[in-house]
C-alpha atoms as a PDB file:
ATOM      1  CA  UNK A   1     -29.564-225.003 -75.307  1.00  0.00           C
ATOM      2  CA  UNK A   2     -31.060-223.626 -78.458  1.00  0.00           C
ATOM      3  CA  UNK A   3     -28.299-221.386 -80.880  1.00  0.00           C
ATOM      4  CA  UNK A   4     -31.037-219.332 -82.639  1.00  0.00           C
ATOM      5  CA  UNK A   5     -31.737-216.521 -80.896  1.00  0.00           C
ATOM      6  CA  UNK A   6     -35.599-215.654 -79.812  1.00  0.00           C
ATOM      7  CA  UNK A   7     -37.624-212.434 -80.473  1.00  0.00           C
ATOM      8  CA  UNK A   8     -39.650-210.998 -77.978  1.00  0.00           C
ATOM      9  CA  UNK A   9     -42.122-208.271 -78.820  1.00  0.00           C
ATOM     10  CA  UNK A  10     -43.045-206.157 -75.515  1.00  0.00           C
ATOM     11  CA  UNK A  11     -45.963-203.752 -76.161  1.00  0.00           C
ATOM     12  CA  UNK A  12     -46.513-200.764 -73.111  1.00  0.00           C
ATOM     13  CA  UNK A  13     -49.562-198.558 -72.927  1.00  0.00           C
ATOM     14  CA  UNK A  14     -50.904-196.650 -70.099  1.00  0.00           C
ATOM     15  CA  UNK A  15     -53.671-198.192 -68.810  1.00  0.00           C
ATOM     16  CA  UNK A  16     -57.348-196.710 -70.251  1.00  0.00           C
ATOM     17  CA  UNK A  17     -57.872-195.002 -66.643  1.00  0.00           C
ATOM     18  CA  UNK A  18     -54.500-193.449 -66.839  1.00  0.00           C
ATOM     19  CA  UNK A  19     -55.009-189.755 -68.585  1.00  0.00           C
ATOM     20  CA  UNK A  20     -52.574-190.122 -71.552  1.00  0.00           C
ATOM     21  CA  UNK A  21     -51.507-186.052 -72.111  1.00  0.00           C
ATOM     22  CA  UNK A  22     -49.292-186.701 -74.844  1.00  0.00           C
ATOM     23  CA  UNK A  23     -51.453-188.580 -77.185  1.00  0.00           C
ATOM     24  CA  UNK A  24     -54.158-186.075 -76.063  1.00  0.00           C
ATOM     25  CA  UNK A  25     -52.207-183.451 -77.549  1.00  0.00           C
ATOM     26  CA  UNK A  26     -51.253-185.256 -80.638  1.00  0.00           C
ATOM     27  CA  UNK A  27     -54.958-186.100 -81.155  1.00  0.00           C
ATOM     28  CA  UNK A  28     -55.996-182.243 -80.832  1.00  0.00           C
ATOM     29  CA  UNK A  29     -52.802-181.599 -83.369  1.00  0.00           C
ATOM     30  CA  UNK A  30     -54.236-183.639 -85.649  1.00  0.00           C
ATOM     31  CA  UNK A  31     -57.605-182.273 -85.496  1.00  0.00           C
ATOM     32  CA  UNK A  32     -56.338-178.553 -85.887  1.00  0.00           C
ATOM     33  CA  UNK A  33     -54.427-180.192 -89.284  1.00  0.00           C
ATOM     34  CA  UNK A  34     -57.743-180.949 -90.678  1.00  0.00           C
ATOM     35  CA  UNK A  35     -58.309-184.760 -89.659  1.00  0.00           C
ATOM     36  CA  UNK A  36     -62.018-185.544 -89.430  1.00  0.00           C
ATOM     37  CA  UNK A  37     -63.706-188.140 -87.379  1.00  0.00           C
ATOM     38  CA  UNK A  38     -60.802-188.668 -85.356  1.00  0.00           C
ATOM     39  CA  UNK A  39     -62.390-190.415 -82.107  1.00  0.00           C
ATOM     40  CA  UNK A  40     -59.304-191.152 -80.019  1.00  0.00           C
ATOM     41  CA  UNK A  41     -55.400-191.524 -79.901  1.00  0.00           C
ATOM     42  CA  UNK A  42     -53.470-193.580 -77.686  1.00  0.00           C
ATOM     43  CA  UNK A  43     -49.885-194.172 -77.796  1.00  0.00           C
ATOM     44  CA  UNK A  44     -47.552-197.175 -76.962  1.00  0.00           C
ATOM     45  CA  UNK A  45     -43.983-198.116 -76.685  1.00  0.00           C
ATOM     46  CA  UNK A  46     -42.804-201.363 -78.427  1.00  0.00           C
ATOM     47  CA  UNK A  47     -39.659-203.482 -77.508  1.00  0.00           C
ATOM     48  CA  UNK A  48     -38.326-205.905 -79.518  1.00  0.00           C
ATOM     49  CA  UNK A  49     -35.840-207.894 -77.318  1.00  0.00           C
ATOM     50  CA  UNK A  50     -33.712-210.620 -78.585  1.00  0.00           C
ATOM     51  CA  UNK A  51     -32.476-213.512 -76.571  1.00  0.00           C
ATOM     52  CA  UNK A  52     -29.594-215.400 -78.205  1.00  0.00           C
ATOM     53  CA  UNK A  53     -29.178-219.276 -77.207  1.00  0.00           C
ATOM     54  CA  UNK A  54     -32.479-219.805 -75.305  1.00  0.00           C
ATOM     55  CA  UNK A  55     -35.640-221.413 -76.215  1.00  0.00           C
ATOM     56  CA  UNK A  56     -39.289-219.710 -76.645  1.00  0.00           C
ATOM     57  CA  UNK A  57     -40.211-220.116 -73.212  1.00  0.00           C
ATOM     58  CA  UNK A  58     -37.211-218.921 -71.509  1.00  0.00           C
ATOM     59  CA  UNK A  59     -37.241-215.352 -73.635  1.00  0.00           C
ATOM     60  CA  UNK A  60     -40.867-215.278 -72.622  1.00  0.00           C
ATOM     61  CA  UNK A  61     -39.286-215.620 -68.905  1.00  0.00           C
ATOM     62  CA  UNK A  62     -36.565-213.059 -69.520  1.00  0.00           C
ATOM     63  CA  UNK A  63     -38.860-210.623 -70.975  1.00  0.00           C
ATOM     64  CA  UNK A  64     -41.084-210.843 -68.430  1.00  0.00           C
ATOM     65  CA  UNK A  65     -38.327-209.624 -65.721  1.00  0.00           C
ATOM     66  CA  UNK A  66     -37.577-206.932 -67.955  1.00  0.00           C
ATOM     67  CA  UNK A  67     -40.814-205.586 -68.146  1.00  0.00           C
ATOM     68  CA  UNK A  68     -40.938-206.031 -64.545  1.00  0.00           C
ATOM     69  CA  UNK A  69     -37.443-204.241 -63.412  1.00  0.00           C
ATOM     70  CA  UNK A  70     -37.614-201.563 -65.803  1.00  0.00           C
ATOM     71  CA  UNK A  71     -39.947-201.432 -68.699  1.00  0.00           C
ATOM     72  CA  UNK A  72     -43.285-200.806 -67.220  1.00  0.00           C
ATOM     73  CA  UNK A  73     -44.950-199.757 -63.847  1.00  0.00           C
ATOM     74  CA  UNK A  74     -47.713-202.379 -63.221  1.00  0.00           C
ATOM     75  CA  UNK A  75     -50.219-199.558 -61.949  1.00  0.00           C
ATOM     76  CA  UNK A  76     -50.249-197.164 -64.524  1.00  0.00           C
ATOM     77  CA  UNK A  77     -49.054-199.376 -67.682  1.00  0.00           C
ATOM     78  CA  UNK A  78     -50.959-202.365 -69.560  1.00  0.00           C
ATOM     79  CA  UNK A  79     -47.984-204.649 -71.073  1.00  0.00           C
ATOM     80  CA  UNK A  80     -48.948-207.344 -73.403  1.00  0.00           C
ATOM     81  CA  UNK A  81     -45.910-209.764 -74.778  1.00  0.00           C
ATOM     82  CA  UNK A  82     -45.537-211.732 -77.322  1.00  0.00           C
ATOM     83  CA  UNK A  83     -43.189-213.981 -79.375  1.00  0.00           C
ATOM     84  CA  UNK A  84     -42.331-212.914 -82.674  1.00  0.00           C
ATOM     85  CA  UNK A  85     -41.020-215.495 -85.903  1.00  0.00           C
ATOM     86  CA  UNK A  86     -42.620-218.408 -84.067  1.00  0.00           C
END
């Protein structure tokens, strides 16, 4: 078993067909603040989850069953993961 630990990043957006209110608001926000040629906003969350004591792929395996128990919903959100410091 590895000791260093692993970093996961875990990147969650809704999906392009999803309507996405909030950054629709912050878009019209900050067009009413006087930002020109603004042409879209979309907003994510990022997780940064560190394993301790496992290799690369099993983080990449743990992640993966946290995004899938709790961290996104597979028909509205678009999850892309990757390993960080590798």
């Amino acid at each position: 078993m590895a000791s260093k630990s692993k970093c996961v990043e875990v990147r969650v957006e809704l999906k392009p067909e999803v309507l996405d209110a909030e950054a629709a608001a912050t878009q019209r926000a900050l067009e009413l603040l006087g930002i020109k040629s603004l042409e879209g906003v979309r907003m994510a969350r990022i997780y940064e989850l560190e394993f301790k004591g496992v290799d690369a792929k099993e983080a990449r395996r743990r992640a993966d069953v946290c995004v899938e128990k709790l961290l996104a919903n597979p028909v509205i959100h678009k999850v892309t993961v990757r390993m960080l410091g590798t």
